[in-house]
Protein backbone atom coordinates (compact mmCIF):
# COMPACT_ATOMS: atom_id res chain seq x y z
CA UNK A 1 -13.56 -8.48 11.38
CA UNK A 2 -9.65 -7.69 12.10
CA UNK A 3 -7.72 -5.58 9.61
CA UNK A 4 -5.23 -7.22 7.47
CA UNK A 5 -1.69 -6.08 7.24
CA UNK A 6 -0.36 -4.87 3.85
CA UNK A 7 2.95 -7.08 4.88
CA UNK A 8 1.10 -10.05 5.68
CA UNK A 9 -0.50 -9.86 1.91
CA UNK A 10 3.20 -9.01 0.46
CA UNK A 11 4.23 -11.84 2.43
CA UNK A 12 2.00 -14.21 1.23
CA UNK A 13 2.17 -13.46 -2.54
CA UNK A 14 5.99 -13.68 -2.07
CA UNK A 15 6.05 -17.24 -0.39
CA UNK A 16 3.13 -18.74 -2.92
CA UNK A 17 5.50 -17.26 -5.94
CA UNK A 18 8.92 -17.62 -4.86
CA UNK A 19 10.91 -14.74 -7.04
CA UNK A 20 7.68 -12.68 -6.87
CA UNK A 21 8.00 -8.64 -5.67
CA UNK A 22 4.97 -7.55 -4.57
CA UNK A 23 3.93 -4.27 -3.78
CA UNK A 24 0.71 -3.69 -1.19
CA UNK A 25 -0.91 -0.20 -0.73
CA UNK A 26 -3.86 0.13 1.96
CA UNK A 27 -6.37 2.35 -0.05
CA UNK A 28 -8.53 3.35 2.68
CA UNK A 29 -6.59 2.41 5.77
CA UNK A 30 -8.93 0.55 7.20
CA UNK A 31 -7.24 -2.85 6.46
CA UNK A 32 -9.62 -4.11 3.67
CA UNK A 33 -9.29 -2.43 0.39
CA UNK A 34 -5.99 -2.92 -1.16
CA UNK A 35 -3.88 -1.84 -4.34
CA UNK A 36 -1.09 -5.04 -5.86
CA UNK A 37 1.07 -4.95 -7.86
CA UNK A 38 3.25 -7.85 -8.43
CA UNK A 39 6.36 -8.89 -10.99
CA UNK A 40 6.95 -12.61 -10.72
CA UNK A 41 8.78 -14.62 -13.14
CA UNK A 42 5.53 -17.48 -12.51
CA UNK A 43 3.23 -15.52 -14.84
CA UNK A 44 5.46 -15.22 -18.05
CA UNK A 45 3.13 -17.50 -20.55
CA UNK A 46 -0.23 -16.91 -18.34
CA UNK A 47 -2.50 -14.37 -19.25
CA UNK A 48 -4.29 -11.34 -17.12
CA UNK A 49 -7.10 -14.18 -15.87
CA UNK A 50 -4.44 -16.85 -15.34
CA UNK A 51 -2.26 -14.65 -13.66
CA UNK A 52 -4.72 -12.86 -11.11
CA UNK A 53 -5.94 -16.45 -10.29
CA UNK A 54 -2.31 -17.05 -9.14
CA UNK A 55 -2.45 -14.01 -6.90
CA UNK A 56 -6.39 -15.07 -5.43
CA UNK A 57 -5.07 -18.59 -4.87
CA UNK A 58 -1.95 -16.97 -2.61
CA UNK A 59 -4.34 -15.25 -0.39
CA UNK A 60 -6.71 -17.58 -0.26
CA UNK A 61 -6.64 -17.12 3.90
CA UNK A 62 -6.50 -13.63 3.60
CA UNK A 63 -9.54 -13.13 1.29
CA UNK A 64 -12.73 -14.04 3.83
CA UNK A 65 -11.21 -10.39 5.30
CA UNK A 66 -10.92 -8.60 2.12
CA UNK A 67 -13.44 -6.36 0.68
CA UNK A 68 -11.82 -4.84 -1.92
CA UNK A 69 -8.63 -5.92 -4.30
CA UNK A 70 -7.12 -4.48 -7.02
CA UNK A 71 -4.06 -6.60 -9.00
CA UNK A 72 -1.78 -5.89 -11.41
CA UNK A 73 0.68 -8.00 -12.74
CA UNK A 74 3.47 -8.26 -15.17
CA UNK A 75 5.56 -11.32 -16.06
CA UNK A 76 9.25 -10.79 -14.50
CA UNK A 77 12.62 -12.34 -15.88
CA UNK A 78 14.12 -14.52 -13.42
CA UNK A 79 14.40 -18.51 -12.23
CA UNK A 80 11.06 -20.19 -11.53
C-alpha cells in the first residue's frame, strides 16, 4: 500500500469544498493515520454527521489507503 500525502488530502477537501481550509497532520508518519481539521462555509446548517460525510465523500479515492481519520469541522463564513 503507498503512503498518502497530507497535501494530496488538503488538496482534495479544498477542491470538493471550494472556500474550505483544511488542515492535515500525519499522526504516525507512516502515511495512513491522519488528524483534519477543516472550516468551510459548505457545512453552516449541516450537523457533525452531515458534515464529516462531506469530508468522507471528498476523499473518497484516498480512503481504500487510509487506516485511520480523525475530522473536525466547524462551519466558516464565506460565499458557497
Amino acid at each position: 500500500m503507498t503512503m498518502v500525502d497530507p497535501e494530496d488530502i488538503r488538496r482534495s477537501i479544498e477542491a470538493a469544498l471550494p472556500g474550505a481550509r483544511a488542515t492535515v497532520v500525519d499522526t504516525t508518519g507512516g502515511g495512513d493515520h491522519f488528524d483534519v481539521a477543516v472550516a468551510a462555509p459548505h457545512f453552516a446548517g449541516k450537523n457533525l454527521v452531515e458534515q464529516h460525510q462531506m469530508v468522507y465523500a471528498a476523499l473518497r479515492s484516498l480512503m481504500p489507503r487510509i487506516h485511520a481519520l480523525a475530522i473536525r469541522t466547524e462551519a466558516s463564513e464565506g460565499a458557497r
